[in-house]
N, C-alpha and C. Protein backbone atom coordinates (compact mmCIF):
# COMPACT_ATOMS: atom_id res chain seq x y z
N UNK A 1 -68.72 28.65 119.97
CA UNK A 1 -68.27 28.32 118.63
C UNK A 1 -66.77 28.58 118.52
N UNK A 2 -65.68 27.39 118.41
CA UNK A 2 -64.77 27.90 118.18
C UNK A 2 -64.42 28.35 116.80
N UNK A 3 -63.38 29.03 116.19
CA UNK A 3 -63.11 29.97 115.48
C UNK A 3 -61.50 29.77 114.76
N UNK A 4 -61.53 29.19 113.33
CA UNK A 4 -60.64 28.49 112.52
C UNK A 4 -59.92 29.95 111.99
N UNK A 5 -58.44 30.40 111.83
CA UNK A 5 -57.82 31.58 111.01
C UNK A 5 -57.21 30.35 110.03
N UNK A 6 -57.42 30.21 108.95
CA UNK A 6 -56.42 29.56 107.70
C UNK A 6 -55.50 30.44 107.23
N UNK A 7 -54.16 29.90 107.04
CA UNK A 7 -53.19 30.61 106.79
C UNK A 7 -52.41 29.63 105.88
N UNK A 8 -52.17 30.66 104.38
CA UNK A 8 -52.38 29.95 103.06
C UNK A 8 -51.49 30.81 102.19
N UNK A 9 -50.48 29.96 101.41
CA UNK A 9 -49.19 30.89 100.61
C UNK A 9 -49.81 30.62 99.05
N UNK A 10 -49.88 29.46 98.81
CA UNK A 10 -50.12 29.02 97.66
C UNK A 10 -51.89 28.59 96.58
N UNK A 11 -52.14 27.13 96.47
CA UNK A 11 -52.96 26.80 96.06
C UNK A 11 -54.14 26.54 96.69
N UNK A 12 -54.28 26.02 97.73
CA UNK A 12 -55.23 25.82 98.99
C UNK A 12 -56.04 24.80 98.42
N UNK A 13 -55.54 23.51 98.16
CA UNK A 13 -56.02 22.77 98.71
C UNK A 13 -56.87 22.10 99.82
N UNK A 14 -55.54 21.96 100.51
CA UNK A 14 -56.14 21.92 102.21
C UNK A 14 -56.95 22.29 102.68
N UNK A 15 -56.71 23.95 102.48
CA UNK A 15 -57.39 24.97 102.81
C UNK A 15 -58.54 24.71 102.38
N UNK A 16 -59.39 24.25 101.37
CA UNK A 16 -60.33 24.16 100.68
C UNK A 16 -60.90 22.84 101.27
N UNK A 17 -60.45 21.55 101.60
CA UNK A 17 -61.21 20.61 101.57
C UNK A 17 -61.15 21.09 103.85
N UNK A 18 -60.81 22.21 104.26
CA UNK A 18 -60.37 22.17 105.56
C UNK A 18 -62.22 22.67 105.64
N UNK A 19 -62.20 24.22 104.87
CA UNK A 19 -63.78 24.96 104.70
C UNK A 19 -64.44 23.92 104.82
N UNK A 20 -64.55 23.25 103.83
CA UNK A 20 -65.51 22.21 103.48
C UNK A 20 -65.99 21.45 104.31
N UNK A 21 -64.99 20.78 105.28
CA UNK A 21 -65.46 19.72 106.17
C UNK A 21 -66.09 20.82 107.88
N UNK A 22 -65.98 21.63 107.60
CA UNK A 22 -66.29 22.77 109.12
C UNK A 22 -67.53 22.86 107.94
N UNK A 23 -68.00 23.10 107.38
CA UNK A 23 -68.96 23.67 107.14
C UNK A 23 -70.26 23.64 107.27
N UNK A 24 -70.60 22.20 108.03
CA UNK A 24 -72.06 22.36 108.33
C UNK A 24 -71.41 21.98 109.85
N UNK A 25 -70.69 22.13 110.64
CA UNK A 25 -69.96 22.32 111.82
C UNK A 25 -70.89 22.95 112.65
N UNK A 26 -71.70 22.32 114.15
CA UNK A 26 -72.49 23.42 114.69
C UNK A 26 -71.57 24.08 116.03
N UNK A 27 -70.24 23.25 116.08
CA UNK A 27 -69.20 23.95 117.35
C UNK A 27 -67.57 24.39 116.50
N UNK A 28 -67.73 24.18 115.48
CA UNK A 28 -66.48 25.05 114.64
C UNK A 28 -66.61 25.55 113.40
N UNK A 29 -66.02 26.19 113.19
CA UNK A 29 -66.41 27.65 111.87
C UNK A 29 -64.87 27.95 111.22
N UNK A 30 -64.97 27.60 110.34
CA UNK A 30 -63.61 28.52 108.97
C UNK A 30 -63.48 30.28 108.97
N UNK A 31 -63.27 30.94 110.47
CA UNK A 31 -63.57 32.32 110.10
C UNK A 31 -62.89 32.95 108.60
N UNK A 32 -62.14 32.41 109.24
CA UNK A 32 -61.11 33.53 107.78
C UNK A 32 -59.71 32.21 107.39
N UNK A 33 -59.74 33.62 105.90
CA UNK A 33 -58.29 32.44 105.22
C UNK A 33 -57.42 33.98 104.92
N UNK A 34 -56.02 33.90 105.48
CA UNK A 34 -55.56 34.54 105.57
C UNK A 34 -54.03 34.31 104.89
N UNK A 35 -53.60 35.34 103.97
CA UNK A 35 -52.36 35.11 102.97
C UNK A 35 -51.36 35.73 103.07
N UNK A 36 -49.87 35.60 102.94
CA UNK A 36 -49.32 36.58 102.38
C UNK A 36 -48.67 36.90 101.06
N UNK A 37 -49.68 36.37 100.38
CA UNK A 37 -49.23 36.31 98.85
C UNK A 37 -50.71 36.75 98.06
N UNK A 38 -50.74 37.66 97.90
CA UNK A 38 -52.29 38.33 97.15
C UNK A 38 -52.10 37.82 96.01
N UNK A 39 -51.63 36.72 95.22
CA UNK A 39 -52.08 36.17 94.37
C UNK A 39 -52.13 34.68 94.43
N UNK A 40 -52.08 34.45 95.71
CA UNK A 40 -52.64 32.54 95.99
C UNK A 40 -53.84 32.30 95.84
N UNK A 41 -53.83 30.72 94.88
CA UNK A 41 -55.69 30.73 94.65
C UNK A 41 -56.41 30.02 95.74
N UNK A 42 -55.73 29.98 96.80
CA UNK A 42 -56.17 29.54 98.02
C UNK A 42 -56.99 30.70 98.07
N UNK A 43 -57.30 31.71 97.73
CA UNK A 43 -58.17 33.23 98.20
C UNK A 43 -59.14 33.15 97.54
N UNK A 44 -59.01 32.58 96.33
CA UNK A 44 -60.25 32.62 95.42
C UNK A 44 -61.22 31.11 96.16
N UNK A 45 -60.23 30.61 96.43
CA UNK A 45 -61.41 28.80 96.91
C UNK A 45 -61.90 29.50 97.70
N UNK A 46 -61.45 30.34 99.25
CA UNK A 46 -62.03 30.42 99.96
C UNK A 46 -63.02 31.61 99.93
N UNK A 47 -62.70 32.35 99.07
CA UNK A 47 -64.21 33.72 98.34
C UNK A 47 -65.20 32.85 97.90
N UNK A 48 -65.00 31.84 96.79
CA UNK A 48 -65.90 31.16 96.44
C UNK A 48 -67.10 30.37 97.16
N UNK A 49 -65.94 29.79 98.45
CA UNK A 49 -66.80 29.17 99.92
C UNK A 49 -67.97 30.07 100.53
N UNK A 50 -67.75 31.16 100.64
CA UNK A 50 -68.08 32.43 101.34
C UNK A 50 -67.27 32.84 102.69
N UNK A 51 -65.67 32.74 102.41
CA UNK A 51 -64.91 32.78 103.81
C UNK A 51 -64.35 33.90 103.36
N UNK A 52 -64.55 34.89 104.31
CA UNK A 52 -63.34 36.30 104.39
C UNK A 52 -62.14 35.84 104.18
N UNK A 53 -61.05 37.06 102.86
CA UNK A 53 -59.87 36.36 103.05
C UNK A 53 -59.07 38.11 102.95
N UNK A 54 -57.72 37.51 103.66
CA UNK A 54 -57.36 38.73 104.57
C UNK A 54 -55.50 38.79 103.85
N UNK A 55 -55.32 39.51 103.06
CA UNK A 55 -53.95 39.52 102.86
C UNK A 55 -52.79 40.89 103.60
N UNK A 56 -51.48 39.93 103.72
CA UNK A 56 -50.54 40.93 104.65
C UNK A 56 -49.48 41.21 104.00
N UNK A 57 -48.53 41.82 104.82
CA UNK A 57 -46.89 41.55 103.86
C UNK A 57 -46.28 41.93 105.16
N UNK A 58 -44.82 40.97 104.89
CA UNK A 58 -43.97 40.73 105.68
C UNK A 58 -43.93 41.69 106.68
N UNK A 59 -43.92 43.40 106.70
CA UNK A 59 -43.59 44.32 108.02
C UNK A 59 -44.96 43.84 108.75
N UNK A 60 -46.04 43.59 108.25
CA UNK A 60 -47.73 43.43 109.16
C UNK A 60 -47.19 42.38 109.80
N UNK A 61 -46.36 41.47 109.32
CA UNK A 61 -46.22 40.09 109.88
C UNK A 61 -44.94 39.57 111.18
N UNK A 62 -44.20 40.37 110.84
CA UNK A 62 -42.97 40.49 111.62
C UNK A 62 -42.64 42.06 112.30
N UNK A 63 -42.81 43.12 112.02
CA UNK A 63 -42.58 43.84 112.84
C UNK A 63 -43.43 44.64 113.18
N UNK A 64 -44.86 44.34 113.25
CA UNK A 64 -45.66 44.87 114.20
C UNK A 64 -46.97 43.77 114.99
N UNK A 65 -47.53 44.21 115.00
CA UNK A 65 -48.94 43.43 116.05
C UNK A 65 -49.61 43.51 115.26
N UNK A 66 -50.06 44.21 114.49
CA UNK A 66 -51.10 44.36 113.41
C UNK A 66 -51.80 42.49 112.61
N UNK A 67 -51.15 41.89 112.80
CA UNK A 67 -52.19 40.66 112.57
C UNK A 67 -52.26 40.20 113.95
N UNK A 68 -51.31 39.66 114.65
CA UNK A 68 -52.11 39.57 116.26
C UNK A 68 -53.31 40.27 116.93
N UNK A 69 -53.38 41.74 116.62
CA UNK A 69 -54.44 42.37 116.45
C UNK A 69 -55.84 41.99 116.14
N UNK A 70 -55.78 41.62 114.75
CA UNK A 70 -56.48 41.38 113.73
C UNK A 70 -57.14 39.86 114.44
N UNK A 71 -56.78 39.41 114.44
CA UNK A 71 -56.68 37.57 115.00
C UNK A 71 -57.61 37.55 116.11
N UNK A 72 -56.86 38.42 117.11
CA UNK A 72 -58.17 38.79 118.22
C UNK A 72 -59.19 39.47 117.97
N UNK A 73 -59.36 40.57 117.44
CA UNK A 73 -60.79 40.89 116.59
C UNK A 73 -61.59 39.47 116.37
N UNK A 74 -61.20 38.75 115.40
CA UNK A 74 -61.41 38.21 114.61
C UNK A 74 -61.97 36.59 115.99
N UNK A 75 -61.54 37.22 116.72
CA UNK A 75 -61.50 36.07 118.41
C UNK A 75 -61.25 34.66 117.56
N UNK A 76 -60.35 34.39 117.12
CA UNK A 76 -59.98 33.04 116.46
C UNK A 76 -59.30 31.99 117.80
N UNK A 77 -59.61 30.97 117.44
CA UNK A 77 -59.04 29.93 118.91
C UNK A 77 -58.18 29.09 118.50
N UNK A 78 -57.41 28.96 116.61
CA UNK A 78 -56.69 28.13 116.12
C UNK A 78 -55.88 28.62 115.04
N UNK A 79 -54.97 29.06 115.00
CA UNK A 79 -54.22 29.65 113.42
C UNK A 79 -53.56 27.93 113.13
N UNK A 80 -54.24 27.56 111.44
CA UNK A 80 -54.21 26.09 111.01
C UNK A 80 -53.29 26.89 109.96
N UNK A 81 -52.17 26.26 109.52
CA UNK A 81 -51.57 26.52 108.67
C UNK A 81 -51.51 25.52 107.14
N UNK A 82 -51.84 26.09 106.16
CA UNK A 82 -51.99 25.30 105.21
C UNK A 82 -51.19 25.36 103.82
N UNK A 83 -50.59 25.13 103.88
CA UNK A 83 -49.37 25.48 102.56
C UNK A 83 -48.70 27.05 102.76
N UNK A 84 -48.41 27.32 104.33
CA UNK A 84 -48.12 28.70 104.30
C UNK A 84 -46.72 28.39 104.54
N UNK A 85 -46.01 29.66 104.13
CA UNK A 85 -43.95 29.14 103.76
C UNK A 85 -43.63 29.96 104.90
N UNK A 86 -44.09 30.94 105.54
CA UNK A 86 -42.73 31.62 106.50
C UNK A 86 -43.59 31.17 107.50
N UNK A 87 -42.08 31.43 108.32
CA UNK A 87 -41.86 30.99 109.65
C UNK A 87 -42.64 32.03 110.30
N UNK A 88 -43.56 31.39 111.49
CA UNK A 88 -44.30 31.86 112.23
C UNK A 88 -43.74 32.84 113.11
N UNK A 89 -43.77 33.72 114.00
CA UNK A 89 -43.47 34.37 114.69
C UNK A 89 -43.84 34.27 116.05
N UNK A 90 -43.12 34.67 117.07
CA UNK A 90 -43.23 34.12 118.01
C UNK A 90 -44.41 34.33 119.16
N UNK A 91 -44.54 36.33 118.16
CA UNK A 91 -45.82 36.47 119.15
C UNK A 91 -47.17 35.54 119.26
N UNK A 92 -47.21 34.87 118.11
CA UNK A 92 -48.64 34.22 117.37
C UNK A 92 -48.74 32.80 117.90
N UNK A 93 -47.17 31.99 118.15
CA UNK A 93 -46.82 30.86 118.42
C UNK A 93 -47.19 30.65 120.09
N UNK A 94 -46.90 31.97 121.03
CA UNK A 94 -47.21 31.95 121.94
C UNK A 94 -48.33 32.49 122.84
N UNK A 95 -48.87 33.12 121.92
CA UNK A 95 -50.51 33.34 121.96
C UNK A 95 -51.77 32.64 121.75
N UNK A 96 -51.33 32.04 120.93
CA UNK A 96 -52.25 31.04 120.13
C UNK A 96 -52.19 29.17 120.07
N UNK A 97 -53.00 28.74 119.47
CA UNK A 97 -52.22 27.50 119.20
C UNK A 97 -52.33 27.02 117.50
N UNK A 98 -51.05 27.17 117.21
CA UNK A 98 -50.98 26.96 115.61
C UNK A 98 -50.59 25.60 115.19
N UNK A 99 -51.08 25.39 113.98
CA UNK A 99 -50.86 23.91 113.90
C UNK A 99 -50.43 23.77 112.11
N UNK A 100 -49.09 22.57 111.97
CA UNK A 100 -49.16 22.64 110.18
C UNK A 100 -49.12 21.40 109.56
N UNK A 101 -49.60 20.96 108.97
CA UNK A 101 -49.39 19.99 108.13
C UNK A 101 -47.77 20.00 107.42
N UNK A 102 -47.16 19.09 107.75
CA UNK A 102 -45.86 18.75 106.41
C UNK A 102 -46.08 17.22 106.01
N UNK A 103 -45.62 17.48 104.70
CA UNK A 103 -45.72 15.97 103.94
C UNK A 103 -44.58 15.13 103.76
N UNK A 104 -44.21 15.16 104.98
CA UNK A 104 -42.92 13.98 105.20
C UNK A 104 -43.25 13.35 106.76
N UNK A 105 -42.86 12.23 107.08
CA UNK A 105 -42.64 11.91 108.17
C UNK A 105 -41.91 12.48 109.39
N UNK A 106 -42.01 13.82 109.79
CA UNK A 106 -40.39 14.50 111.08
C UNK A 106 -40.60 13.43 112.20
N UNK A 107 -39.21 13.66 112.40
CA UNK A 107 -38.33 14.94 112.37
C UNK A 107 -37.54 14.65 110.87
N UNK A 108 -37.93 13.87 109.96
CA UNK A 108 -36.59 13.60 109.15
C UNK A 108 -37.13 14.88 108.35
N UNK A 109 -36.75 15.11 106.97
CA UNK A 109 -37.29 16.21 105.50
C UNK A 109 -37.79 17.27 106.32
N UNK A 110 -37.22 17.96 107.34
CA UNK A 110 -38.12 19.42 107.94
C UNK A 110 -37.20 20.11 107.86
N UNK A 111 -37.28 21.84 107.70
CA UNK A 111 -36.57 22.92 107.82
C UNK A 111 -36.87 23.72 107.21
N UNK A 112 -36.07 24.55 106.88
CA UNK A 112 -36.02 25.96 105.82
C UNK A 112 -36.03 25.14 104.36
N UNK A 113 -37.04 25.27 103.47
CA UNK A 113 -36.69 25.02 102.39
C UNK A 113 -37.08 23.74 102.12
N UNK A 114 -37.83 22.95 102.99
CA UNK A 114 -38.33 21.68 102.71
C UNK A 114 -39.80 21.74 103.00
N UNK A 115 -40.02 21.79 101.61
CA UNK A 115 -41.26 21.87 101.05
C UNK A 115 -41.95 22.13 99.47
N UNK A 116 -42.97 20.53 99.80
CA UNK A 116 -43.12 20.65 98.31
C UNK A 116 -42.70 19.63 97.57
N UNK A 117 -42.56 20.01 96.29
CA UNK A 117 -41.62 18.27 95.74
C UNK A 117 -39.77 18.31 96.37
N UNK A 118 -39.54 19.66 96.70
CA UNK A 118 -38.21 19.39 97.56
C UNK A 118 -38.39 18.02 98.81
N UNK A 119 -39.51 17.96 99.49
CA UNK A 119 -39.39 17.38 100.49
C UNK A 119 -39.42 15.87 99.57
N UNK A 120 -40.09 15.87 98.47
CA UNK A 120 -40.45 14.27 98.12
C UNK A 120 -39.35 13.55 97.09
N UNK A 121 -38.26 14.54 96.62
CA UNK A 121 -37.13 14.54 95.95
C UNK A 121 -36.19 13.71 97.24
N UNK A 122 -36.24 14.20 98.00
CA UNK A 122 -35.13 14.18 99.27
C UNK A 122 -35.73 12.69 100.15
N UNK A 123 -37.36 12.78 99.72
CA UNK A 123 -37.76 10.67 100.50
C UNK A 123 -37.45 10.28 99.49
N UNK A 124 -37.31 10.37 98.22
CA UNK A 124 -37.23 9.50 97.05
C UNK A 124 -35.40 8.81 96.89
N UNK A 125 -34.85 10.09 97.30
CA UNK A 125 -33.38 9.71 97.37
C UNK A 125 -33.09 9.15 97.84
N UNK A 126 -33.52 9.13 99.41
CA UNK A 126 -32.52 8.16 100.78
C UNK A 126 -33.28 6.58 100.51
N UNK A 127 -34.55 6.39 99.49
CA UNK A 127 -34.32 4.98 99.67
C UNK A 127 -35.88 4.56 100.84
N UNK A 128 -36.21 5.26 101.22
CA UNK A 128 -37.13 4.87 102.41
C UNK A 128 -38.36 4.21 102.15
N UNK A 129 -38.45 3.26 102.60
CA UNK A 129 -39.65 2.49 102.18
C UNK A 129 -40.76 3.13 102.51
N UNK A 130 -41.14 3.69 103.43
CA UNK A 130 -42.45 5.01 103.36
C UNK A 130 -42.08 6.08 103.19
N UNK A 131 -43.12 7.18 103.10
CA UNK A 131 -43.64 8.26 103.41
C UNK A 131 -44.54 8.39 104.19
N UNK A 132 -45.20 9.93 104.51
CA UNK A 132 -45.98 10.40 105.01
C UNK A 132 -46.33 11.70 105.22
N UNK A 133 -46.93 12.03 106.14
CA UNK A 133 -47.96 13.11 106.93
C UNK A 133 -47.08 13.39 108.12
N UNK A 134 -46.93 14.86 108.84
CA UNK A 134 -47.07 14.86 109.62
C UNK A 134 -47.95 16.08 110.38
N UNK A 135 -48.99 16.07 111.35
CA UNK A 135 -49.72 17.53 111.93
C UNK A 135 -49.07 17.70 113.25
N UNK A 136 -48.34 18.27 113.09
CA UNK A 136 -47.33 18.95 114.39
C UNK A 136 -48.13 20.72 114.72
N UNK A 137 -47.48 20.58 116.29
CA UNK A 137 -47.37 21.98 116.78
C UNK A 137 -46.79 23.02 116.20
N UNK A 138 -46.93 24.10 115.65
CA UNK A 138 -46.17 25.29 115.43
C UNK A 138 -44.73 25.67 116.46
N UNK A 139 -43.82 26.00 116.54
CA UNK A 139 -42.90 26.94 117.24
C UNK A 139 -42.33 27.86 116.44
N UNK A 140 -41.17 28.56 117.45
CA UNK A 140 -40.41 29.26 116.45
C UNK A 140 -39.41 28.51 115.76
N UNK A 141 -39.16 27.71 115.20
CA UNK A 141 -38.10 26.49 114.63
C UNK A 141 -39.18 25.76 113.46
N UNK A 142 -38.77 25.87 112.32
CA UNK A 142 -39.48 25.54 111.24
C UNK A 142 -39.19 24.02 111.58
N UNK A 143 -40.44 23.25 111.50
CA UNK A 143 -41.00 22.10 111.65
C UNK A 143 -40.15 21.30 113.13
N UNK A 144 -40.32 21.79 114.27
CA UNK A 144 -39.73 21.36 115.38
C UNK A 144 -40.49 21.14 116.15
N UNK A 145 -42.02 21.44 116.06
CA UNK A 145 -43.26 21.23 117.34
C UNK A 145 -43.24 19.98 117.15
N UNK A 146 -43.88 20.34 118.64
CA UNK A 146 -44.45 18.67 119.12
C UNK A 146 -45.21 17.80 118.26
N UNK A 147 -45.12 16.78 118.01
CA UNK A 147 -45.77 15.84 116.54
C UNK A 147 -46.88 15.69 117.43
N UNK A 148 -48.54 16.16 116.68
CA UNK A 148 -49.66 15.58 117.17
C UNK A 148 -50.09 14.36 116.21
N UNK A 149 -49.83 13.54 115.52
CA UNK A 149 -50.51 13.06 114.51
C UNK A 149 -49.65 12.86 113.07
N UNK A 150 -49.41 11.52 113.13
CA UNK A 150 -48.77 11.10 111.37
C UNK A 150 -49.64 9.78 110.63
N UNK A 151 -49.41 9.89 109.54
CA UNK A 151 -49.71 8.94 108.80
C UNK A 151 -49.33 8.46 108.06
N UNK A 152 -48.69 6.80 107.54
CA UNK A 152 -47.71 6.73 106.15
C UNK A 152 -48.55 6.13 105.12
N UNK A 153 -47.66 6.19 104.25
CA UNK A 153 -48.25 5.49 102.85
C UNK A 153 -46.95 4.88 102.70
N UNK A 154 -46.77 3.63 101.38
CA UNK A 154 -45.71 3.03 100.62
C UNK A 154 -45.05 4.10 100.07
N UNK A 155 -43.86 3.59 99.84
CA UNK A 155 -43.25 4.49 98.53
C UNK A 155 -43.25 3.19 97.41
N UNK A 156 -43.59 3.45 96.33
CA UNK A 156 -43.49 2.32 95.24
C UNK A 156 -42.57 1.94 94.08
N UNK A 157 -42.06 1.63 94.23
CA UNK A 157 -40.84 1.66 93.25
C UNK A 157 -41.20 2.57 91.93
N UNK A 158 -42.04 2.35 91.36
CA UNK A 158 -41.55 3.67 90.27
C UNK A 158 -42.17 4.84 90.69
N UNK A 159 -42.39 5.38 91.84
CA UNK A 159 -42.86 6.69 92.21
C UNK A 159 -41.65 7.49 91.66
N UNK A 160 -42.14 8.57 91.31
CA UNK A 160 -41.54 10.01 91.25
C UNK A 160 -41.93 11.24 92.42
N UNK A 161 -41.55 12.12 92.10
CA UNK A 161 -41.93 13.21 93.12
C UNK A 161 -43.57 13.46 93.04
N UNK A 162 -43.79 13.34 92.17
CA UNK A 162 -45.58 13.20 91.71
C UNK A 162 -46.61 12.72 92.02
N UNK A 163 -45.84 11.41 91.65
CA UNK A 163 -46.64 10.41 92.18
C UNK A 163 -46.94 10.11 93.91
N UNK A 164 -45.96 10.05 94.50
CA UNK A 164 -45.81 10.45 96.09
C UNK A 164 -46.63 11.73 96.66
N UNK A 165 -46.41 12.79 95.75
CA UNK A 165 -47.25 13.66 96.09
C UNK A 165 -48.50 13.80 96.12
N UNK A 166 -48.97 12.69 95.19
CA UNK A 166 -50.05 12.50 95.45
C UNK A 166 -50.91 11.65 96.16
N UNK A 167 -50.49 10.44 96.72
CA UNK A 167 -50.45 9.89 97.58
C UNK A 167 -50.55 10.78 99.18
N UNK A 168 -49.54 11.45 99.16
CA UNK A 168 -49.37 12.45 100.28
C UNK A 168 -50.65 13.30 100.54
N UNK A 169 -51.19 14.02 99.27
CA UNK A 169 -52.42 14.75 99.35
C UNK A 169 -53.53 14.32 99.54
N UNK A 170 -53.67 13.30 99.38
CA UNK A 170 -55.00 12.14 99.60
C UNK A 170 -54.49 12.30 101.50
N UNK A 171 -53.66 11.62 101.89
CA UNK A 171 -53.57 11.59 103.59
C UNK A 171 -53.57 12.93 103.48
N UNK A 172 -53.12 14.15 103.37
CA UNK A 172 -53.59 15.64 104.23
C UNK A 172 -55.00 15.61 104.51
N UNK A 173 -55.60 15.40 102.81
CA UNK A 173 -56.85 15.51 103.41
C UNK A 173 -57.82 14.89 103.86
N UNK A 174 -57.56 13.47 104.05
CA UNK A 174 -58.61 12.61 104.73
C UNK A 174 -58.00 13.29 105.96
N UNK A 175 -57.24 13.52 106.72
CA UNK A 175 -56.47 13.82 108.00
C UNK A 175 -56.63 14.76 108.58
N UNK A 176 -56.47 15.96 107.95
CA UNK A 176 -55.53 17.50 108.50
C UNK A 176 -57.29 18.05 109.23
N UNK A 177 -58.28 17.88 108.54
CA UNK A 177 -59.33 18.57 108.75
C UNK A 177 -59.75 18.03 110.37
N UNK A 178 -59.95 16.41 110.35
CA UNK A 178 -60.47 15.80 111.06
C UNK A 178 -59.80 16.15 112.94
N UNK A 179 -57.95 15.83 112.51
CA UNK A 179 -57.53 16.30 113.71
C UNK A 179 -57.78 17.75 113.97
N UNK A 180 -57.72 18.39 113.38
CA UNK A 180 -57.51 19.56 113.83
C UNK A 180 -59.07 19.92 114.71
N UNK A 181 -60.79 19.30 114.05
CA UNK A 181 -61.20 19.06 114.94
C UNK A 181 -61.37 18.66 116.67
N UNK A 182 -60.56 17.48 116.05
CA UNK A 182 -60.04 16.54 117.35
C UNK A 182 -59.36 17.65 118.67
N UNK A 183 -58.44 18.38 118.13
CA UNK A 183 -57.81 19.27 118.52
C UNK A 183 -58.77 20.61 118.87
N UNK A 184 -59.39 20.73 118.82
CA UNK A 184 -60.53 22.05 118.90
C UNK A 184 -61.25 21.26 120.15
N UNK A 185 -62.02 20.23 119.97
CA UNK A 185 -62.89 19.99 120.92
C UNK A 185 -61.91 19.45 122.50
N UNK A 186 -61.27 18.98 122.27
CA UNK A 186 -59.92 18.52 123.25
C UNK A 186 -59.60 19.55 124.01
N UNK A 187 -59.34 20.85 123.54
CA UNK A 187 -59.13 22.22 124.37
C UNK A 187 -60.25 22.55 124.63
N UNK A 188 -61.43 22.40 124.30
CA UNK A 188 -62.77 22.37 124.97
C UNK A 188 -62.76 22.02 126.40
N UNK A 189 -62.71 20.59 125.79
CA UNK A 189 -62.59 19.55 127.27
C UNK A 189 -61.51 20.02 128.13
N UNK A 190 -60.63 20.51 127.87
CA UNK A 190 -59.16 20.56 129.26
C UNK A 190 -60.01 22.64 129.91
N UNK A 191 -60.90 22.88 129.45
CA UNK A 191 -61.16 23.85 130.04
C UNK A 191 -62.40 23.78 130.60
């Protein structure tokens, strides 16, 4: 059985329709949803699910082992990142295999600080006739992994940041759940 860690800043969406689709799963499982913001309602979707949810703060996260720790306990085979804002660390990046959803097409709208309706402010400006999805690799470089997987939509002339965004959320989640499957059983197979 492989073994899902969700890692979740905000609302959990994702996170929520991610449970959902593992859930009658007989080779993958949602172990845990894991935060560093003890008041994201990503914690409550996933209590509600019946998924353990595990909150940290920045020294657990950066200057010790204490969730690497935890992770292996926990024998997880995927840290999925789902609306989570800091930058991963390197022990986790190279231990593991982490994976994130962003809602722009990269390499363009990626970095520090792009995320959110920032990212859909910034497609709306330059003019671009799409948008999109992208499920990339984790590294240490905010949104620089290897692209596994994109998807576009139109941009429509009277979109706003809103409207795009929602568009955008419809592709996470027909998408984010499915590959990341894809991605689970695939490291199956190469072993």
């Amino acid at each position: 059985m492989k073994r899902i860690a969700i890692f979740a800043s905000g609302s959990g969406t994702n996170a929520q329709k991610i449970i959902e689709y593992f859930s009658t799963s007989k080779e993958i499982v949602v172990d845990s949803l894991w935060s560093n913001n003890e008041n994201a309602y990503a914690l409550i979707r996933a209590e509600k699910l019946g998924i353990e949810t595990i909150t940290f703060d920045s020294d657990e996260f950066y200057r010790s082992n204490d969730i690497l720790d935890r992770l292996y306990d926990h024998r997880i085979d995927i840290i999925v990142l789902a609306g989570f804002l800091w930058l991963v660390p390197r022990n986790l990046t190279e231990l593991f295999t982490v994976v994130n959803i962003h809602p722009a097409l990269l390499p363009k709208y990626g970095g520090k600080g792009m995320f959110g309706e920032s990212v859909h402010k910034a497609v709306l400006a330059s003019k671009d006739k799409e948008s999109g999805i992208t499920i990339h690799q984790v590294n240490p470089d905010y949104d620089k992994g290897k692209i596994i997987f994109q998807a576009t939509c139109p941009i429509l002339p009277k979109d706003t940041p809103e409207t795009l965004a929602s568009r955008i959320h419809e592709l996470e989640h027909e998408h984010y759940p499915r590959v990341i499957g894809e991605i689970l059983l695939n490291e199956e197979d190469d072993n």
